[in-house]
PDB file of N, CA and C in Angstrom:
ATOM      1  N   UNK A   1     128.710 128.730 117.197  1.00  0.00           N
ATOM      2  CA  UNK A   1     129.144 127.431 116.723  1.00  0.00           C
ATOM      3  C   UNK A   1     127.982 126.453 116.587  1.00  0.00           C
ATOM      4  N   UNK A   2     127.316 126.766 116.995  1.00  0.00           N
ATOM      5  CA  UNK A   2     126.125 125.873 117.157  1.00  0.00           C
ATOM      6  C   UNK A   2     125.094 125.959 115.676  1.00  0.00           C
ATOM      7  N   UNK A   3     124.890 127.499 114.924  1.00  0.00           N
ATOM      8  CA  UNK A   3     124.832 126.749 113.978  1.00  0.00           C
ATOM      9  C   UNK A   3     125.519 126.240 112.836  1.00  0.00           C
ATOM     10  N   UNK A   4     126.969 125.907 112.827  1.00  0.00           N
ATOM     11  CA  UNK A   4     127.578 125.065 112.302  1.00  0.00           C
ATOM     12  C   UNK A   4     127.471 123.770 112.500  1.00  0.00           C
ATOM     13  N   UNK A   5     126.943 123.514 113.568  1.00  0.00           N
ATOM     14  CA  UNK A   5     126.903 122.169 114.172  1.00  0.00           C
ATOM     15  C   UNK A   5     125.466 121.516 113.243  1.00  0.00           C
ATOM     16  N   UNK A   6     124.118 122.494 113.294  1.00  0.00           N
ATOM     17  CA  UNK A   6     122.999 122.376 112.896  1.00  0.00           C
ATOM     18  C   UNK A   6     123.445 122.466 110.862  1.00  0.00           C
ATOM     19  N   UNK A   7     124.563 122.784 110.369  1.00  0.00           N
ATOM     20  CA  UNK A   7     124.258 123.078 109.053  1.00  0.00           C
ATOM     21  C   UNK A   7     124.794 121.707 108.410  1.00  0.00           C
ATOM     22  N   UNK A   8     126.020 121.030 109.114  1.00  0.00           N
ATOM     23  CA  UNK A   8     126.657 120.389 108.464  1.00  0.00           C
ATOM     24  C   UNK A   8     126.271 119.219 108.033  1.00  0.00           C
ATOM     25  N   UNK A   9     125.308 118.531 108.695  1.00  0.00           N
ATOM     26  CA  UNK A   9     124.463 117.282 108.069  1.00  0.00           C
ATOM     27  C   UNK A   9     123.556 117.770 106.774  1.00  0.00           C
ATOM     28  N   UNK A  10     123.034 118.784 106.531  1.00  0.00           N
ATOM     29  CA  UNK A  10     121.972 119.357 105.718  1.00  0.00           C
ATOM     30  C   UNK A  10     123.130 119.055 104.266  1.00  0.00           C
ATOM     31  N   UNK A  11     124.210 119.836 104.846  1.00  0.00           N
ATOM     32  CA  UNK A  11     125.011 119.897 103.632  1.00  0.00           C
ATOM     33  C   UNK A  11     125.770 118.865 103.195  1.00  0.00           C
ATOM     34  N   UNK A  12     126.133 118.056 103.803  1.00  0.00           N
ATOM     35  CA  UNK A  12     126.951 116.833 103.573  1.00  0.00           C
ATOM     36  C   UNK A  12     126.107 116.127 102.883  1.00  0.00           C
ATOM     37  N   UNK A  13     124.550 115.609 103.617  1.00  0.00           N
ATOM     38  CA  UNK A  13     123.739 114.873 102.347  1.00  0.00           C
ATOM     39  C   UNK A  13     123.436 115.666 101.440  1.00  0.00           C
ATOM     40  N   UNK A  14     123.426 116.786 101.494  1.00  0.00           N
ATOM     41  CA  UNK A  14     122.788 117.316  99.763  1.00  0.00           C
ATOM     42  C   UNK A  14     124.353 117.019  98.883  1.00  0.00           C
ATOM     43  N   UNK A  15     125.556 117.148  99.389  1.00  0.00           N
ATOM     44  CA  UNK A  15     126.820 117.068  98.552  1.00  0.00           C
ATOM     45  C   UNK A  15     126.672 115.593  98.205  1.00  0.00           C
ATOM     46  N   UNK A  16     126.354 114.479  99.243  1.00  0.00           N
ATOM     47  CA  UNK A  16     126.209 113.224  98.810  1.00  0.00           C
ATOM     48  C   UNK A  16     124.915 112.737  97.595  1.00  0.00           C
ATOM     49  N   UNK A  17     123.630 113.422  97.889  1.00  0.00           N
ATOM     50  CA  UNK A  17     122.884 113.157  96.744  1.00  0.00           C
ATOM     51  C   UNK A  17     123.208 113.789  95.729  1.00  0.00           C
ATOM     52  N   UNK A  18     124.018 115.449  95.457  1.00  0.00           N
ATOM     53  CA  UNK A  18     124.593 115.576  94.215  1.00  0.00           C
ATOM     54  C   UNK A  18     125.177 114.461  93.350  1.00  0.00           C
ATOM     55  N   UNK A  19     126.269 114.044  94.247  1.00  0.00           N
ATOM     56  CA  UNK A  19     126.972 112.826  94.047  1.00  0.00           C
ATOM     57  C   UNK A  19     126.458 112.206  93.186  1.00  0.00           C
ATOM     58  N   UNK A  20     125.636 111.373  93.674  1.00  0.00           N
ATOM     59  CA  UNK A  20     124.659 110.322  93.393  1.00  0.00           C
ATOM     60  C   UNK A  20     123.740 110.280  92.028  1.00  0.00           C
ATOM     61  N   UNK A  21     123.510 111.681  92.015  1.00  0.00           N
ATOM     62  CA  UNK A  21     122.549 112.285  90.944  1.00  0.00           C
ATOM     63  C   UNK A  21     123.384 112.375  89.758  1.00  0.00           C
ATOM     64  N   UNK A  22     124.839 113.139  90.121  1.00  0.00           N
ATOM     65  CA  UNK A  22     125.661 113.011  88.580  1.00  0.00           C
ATOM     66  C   UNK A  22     126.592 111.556  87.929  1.00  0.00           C
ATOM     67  N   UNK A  23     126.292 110.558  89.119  1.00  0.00           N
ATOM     68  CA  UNK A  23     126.860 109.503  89.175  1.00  0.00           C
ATOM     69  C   UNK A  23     125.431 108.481  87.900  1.00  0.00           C
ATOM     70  N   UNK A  24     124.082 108.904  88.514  1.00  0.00           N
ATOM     71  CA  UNK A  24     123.414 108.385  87.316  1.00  0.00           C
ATOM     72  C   UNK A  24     123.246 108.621  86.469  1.00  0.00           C
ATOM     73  N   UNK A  25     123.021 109.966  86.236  1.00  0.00           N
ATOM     74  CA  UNK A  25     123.494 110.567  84.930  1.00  0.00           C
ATOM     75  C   UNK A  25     124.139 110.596  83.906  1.00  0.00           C
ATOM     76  N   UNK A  26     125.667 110.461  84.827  1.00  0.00           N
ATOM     77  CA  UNK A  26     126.515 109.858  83.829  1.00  0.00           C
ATOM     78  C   UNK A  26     126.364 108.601  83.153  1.00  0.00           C
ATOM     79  N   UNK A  27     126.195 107.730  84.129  1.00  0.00           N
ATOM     80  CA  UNK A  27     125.982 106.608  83.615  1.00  0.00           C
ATOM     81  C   UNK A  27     124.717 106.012  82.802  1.00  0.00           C
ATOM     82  N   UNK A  28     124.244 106.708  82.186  1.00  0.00           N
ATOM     83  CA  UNK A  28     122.617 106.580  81.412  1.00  0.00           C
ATOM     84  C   UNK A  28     123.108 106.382  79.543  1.00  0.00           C
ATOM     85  N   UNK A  29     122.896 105.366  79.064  1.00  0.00           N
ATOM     86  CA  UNK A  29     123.725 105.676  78.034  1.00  0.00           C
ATOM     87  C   UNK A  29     125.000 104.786  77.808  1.00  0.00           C
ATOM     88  N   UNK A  30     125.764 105.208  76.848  1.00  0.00           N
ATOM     89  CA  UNK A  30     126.744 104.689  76.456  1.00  0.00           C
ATOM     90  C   UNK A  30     127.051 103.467  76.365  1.00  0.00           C
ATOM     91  N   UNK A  31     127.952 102.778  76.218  1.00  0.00           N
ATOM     92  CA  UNK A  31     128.080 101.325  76.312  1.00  0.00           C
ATOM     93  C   UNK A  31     127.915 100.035  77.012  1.00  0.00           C
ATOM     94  N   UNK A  32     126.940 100.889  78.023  1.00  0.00           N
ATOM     95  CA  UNK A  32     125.961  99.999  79.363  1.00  0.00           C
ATOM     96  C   UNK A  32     124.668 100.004  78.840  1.00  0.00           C
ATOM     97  N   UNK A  33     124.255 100.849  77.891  1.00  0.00           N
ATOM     98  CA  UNK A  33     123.244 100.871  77.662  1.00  0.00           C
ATOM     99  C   UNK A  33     122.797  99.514  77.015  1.00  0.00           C
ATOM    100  N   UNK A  34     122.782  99.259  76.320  1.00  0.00           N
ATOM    101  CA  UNK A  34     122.268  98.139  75.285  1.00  0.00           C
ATOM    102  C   UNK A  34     122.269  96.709  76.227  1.00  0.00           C
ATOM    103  N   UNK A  35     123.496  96.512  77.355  1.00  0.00           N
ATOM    104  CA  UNK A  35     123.491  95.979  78.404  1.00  0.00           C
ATOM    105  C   UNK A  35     122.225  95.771  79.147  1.00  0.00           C
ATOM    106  N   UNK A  36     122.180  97.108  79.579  1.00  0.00           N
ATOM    107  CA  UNK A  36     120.641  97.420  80.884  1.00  0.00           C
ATOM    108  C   UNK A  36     119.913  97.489  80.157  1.00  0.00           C
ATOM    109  N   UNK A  37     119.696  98.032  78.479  1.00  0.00           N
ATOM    110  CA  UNK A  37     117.720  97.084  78.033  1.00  0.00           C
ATOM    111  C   UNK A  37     117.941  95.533  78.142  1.00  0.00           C
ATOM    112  N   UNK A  38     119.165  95.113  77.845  1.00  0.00           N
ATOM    113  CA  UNK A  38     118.551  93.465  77.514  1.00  0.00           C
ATOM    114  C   UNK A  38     117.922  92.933  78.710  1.00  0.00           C
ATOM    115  N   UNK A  39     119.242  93.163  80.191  1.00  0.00           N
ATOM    116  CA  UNK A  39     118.826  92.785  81.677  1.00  0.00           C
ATOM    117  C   UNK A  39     117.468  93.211  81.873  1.00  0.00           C
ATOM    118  N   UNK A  40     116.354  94.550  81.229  1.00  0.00           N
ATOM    119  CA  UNK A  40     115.659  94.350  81.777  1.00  0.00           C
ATOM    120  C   UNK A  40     114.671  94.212  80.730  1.00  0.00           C
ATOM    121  N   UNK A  41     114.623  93.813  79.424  1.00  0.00           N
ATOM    122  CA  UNK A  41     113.764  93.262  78.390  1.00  0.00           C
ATOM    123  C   UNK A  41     113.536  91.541  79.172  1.00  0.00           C
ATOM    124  N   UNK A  42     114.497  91.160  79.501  1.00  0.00           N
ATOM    125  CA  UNK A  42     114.868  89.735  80.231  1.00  0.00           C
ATOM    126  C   UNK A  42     113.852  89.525  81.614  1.00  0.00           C
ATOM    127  N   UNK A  43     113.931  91.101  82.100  1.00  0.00           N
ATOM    128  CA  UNK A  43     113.293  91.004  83.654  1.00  0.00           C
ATOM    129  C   UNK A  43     111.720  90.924  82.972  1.00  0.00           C
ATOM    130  N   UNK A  44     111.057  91.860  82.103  1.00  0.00           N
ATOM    131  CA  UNK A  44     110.201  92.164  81.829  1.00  0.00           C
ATOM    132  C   UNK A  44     109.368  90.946  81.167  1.00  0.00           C
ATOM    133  N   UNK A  45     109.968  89.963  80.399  1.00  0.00           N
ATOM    134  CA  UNK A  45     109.814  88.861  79.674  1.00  0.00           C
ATOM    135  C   UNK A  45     109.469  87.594  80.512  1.00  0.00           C
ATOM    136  N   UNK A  46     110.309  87.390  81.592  1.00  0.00           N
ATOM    137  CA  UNK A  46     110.056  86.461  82.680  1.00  0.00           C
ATOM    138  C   UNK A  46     109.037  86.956  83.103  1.00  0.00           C
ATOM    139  N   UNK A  47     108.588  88.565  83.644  1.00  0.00           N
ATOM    140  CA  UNK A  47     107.419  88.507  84.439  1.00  0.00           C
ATOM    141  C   UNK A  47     105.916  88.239  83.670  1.00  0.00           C
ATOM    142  N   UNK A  48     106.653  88.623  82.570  1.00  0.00           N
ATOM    143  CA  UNK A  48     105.512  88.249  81.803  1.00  0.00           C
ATOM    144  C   UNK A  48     104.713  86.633  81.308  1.00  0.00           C
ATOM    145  N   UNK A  49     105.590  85.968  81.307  1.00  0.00           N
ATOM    146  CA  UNK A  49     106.365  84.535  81.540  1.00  0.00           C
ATOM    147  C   UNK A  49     105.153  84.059  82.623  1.00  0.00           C
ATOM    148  N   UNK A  50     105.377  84.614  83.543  1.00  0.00           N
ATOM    149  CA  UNK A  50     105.063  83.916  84.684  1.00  0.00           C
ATOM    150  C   UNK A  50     103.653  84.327  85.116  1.00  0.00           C
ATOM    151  N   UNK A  51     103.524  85.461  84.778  1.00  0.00           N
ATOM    152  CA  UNK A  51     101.949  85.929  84.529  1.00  0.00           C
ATOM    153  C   UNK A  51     101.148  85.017  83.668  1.00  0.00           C
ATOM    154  N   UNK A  52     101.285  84.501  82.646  1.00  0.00           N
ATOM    155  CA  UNK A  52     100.302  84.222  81.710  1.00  0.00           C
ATOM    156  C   UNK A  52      99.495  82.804  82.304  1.00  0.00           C
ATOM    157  N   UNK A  53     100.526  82.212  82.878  1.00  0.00           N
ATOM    158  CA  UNK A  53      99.715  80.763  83.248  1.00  0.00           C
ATOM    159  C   UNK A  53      98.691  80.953  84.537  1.00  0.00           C
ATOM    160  N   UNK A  54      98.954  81.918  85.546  1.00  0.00           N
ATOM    161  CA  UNK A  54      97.752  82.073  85.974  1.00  0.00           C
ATOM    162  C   UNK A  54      96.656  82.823  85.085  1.00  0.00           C
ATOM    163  N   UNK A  55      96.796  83.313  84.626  1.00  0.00           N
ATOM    164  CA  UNK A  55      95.688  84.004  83.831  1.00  0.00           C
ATOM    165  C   UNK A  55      94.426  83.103  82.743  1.00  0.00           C
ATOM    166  N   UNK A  56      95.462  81.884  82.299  1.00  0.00           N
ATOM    167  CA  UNK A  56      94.791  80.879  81.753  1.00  0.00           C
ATOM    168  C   UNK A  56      93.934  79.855  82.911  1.00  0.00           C
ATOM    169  N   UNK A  57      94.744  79.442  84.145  1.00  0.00           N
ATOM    170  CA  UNK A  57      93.947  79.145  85.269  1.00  0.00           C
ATOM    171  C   UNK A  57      92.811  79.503  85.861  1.00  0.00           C
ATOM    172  N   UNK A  58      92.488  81.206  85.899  1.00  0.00           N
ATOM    173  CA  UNK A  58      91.715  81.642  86.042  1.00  0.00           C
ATOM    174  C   UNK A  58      89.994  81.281  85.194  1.00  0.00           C
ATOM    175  N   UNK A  59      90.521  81.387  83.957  1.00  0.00           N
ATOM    176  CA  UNK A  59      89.512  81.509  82.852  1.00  0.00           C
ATOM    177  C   UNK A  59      88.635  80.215  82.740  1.00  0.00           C
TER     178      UNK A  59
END
């Protein structure tokens, strides 16, 4: 019994990161998509945003 005791965590997280793995997967795409570029054209734009004025400070 004991190694049942030793297997069952090994296997429970690998069943949970399966999970996880076909859970992003799925979700990559489709009608979220065009969603998650803007959120992060938006993220990417601010950082960029916020970069430039030190850079002129510098110079």
């Amino acid at each position: 019994m004991d190694y049942v005791s030793a297997l069952v965590p090994p296997v429970v997280m690998a069943v949970f990161f399966i999970g996880l793995i076909v859970t992003m997967v799925k979700s990559q795409g489709g009608a979220n998509k065009a969603k998650e570029d803007a959120v992060v054209d938006a993220a990417l734009a601010r950082a960029e945003a916020t970069r430039q004025p030190s850079r002129d400070a510098d110079a």
